[in-house]
Protein backbone atom coordinates (compact mmCIF):
# COMPACT_ATOMS: atom_id res chain seq x y z
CA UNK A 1 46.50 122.24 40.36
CA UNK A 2 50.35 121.48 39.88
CA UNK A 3 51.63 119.03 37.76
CA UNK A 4 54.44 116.90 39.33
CA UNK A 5 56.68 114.44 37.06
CA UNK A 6 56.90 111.08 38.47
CA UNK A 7 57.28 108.62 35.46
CA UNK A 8 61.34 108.39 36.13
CA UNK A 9 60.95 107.62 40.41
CA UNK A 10 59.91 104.27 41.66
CA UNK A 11 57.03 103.96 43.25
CA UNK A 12 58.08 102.93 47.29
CA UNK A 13 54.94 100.98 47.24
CA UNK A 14 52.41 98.97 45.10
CA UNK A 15 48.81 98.03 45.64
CA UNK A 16 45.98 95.40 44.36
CA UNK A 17 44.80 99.33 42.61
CA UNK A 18 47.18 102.22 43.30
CA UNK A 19 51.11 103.07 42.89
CA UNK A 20 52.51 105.13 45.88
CA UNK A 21 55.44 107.49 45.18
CA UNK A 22 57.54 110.23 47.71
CA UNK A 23 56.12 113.37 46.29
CA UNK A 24 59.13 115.05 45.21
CA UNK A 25 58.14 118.62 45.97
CA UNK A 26 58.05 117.61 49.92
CA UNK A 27 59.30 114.11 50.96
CA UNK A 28 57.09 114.20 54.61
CA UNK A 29 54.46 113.52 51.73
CA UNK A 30 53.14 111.00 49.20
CA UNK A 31 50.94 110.88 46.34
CA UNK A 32 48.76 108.06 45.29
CA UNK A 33 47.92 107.23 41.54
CA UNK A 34 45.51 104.31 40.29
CA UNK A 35 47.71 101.62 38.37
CA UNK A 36 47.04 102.20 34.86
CA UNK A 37 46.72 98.38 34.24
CA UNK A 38 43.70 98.05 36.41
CA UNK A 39 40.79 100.34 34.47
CA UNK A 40 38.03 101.05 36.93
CA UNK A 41 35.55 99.40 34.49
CA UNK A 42 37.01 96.04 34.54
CA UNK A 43 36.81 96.83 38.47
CA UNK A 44 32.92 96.82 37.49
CA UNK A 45 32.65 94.28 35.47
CA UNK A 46 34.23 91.85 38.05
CA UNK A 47 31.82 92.34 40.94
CA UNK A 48 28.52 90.60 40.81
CA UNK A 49 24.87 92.00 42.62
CA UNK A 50 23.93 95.41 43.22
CA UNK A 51 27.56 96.28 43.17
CA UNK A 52 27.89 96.18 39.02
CA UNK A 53 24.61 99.59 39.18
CA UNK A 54 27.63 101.48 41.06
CA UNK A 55 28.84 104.58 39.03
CA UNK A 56 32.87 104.30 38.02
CA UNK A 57 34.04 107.14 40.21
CA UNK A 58 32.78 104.48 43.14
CA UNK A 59 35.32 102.21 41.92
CA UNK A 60 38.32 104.67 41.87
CA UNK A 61 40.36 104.12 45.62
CA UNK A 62 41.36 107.90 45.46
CA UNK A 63 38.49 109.61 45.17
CA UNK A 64 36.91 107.36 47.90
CA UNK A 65 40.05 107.30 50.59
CA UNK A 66 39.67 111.49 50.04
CA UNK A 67 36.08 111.42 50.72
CA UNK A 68 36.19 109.26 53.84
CA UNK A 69 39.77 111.53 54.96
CA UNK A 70 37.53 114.65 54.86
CA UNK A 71 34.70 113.45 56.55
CA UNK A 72 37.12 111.94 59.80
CA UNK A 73 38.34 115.54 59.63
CA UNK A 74 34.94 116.95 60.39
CA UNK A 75 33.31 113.94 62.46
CA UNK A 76 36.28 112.53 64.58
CA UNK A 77 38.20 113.83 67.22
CA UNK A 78 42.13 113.81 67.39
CA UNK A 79 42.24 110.36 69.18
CA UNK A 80 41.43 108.98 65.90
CA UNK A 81 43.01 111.14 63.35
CA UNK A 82 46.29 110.06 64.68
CA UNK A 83 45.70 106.87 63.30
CA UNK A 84 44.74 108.01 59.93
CA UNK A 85 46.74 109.83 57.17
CA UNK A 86 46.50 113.13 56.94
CA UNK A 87 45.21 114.81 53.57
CA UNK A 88 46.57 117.21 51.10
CA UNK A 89 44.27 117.63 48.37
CA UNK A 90 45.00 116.81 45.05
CA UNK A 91 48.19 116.98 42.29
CA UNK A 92 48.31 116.62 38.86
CA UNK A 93 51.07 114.42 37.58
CA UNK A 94 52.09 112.31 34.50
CA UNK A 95 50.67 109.00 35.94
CA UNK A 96 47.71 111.08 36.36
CA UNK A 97 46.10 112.66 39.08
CA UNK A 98 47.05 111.87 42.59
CA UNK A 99 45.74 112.06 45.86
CA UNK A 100 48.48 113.59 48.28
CA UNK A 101 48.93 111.99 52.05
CA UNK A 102 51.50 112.20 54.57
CA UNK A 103 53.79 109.98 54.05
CA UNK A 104 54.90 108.13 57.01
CA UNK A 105 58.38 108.00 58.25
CA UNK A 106 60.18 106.49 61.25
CA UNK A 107 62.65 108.81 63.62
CA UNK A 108 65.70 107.94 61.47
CA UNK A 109 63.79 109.25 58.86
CA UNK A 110 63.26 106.34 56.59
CA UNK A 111 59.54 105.33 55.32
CA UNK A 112 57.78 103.45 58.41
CA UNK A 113 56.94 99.79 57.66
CA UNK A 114 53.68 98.09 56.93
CA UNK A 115 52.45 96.33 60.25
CA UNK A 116 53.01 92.60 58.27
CA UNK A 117 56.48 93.67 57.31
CA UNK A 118 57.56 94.38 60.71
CA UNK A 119 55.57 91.62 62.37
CA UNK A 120 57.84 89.38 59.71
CA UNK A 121 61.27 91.13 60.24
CA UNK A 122 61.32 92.03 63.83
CA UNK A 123 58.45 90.36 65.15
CA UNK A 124 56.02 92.17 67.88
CA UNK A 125 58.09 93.91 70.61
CA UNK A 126 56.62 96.03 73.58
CA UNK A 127 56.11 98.66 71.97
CA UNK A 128 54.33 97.46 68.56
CA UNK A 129 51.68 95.51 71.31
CA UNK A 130 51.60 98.63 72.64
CA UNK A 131 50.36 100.58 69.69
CA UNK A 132 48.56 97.71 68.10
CA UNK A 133 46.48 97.94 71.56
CA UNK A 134 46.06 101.63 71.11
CA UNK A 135 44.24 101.52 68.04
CA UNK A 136 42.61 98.66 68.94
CA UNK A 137 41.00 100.69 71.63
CA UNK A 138 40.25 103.77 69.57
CA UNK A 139 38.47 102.11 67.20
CA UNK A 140 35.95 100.25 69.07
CA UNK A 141 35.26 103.22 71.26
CA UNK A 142 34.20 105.30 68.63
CA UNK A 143 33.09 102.90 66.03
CA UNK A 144 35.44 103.91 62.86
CA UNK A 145 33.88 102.46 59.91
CA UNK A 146 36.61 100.40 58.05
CA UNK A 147 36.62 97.47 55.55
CA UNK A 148 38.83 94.33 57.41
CA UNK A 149 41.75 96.12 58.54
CA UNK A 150 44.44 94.44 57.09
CA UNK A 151 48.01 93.47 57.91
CA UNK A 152 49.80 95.36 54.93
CA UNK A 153 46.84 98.80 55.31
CA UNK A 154 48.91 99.19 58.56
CA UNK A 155 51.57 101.00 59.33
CA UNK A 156 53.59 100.86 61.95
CA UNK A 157 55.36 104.30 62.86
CA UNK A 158 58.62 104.85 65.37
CA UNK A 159 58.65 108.63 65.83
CA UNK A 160 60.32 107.97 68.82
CA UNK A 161 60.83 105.57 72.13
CA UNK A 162 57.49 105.91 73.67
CA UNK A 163 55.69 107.67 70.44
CA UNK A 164 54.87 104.49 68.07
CA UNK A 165 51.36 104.41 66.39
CA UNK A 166 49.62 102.00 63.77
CA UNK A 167 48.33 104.29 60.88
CA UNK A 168 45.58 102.77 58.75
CA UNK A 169 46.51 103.56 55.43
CA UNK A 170 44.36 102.16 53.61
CA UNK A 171 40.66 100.50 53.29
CA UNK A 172 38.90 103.12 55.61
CA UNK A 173 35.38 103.74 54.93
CA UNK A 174 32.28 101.28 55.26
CA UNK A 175 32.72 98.64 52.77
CA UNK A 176 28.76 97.94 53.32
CA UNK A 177 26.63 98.93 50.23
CA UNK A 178 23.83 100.30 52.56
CA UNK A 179 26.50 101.65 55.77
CA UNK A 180 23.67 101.13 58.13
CA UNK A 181 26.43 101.03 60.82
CA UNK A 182 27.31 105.00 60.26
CA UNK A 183 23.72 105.77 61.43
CA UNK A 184 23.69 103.95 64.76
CA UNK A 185 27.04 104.40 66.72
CA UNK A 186 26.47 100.95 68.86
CA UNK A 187 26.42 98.67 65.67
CA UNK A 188 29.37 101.01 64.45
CA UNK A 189 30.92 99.80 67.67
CA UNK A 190 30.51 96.39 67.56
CA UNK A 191 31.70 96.04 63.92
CA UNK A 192 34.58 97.61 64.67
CA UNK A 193 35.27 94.98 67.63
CA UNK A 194 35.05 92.76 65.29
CA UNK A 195 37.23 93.86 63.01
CA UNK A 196 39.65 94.51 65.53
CA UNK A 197 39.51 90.96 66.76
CA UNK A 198 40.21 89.60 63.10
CA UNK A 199 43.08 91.96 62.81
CA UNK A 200 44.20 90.07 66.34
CA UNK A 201 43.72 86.75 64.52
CA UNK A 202 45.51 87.81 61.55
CA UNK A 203 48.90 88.88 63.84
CA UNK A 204 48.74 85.42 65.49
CA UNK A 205 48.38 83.88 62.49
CA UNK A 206 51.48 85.57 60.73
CA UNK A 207 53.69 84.99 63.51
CA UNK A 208 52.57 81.74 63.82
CA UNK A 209 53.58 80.84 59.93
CA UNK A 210 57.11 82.60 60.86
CA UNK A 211 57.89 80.52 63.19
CA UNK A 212 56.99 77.26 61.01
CA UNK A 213 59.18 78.92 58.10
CA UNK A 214 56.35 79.48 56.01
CA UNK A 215 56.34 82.02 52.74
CA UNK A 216 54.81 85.50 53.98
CA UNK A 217 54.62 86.84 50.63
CA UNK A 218 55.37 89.88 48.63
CA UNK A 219 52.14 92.11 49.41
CA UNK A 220 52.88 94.55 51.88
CA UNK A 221 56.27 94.82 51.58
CA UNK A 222 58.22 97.96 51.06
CA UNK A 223 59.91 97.84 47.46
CA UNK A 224 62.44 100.73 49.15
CA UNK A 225 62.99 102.48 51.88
């Protein structure tokens, strides 16, 4: 495994867990580190139930987003691993070890924005209804598991006019303790209607508190592109 230096680049991006930097070896790629601040045990220690008997490595977003990655490879076909990243494997670095991702960039060549952050700037044009609808319709066909997908997990990517997709970046996987819905592809379905309908909700509901000047927030928003 390489070891990459990273301490003296800001990170493009920030999570509630993870710090996202261009990997500076190839800048069509990033690499994902956990925030040192936020120690998977305190992670632990904060959920209540059956959730506290889970082992640490459970708890640590890398190891689980590479999991899940692998198995779309293997169980999905390319209708829906356009709208996930794609996955690299693994780096060494001196914020420790990272998980390496595409790293998505518009056709100008600067780092595509989050869904919320272009809903916010530039509102939702043609062509983002467009590929919101298009991965609205892959994922309830096929039943992706997925915790609630989000505003600031997607991306919204500009390759070019005509080629713009949402990219879930983040919180893939079945966020169920027991995913009953991976064994029985009709409840997989319906959950991921759902989903998809509170994703719908949560666009109307952003544009909505634009348009009455209300405060967005700083999650989700790019800290450079």
């Amino acid at each position: 495994m390489s070891h990459v230096l990273l301490a003296e680049q800001r990170p493009f991006a920030q999570g509630g867990h993870r710090l996202c930097y261009v990997d500076p070896r190839d800048a069509s790629r990033c690499i994902k580190v956990l925030r040192q601040d936020r120690s998977l045990a305190k992670r632990r220690r904060r959920k209540g139930g059956l959730k506290r008997l889970r082992s640490l490595d459970s708890f640590d977003d890398n190891l689980e987003e590479s999991r899940v990655l692998e198995s779309f490879a293997q169980c999905f076909p390319p209708e829906v691993l356009t709208h996930v990243p794609k996955h690299f494997g693994w780096v060494d670095s001196d914020r420790g070890r990272g998980l390496v991702v595409g790293l998505l960039r518009d056709e100008d060549g600067r780092i595509s924005l989050s869904l919320k952050q272009q809903l916010w700037e530039q509102g939702c044009d043609e062509t983002c209804t467009g590929a919101v609808k298009a991965l609205a319709r892959v994922w309830s066909t096929y039943g992706v598991p997925s915790r609630e997908l989000l505003l600031h997990n997607l991306v919204l990517q500009r390759q070019a006019p005509g080629r713009e997709r949402v990219v879930v970046v983040d919180g893939l996987g079945s966020s169920d303790f027991l995913p009953f819905a991976r064994w029985s592809r009709g409840l997989g379905q319906r959950k991921a209607a759902r989903k998809i309908r509170r994703l719908e909700a949560r666009i109307e509901e952003l544009l909505a508190r634009k348009q009455t000047g209300g405060d967005p927030g700083t999650h989700g928003f790019l800290r450079f592109r």
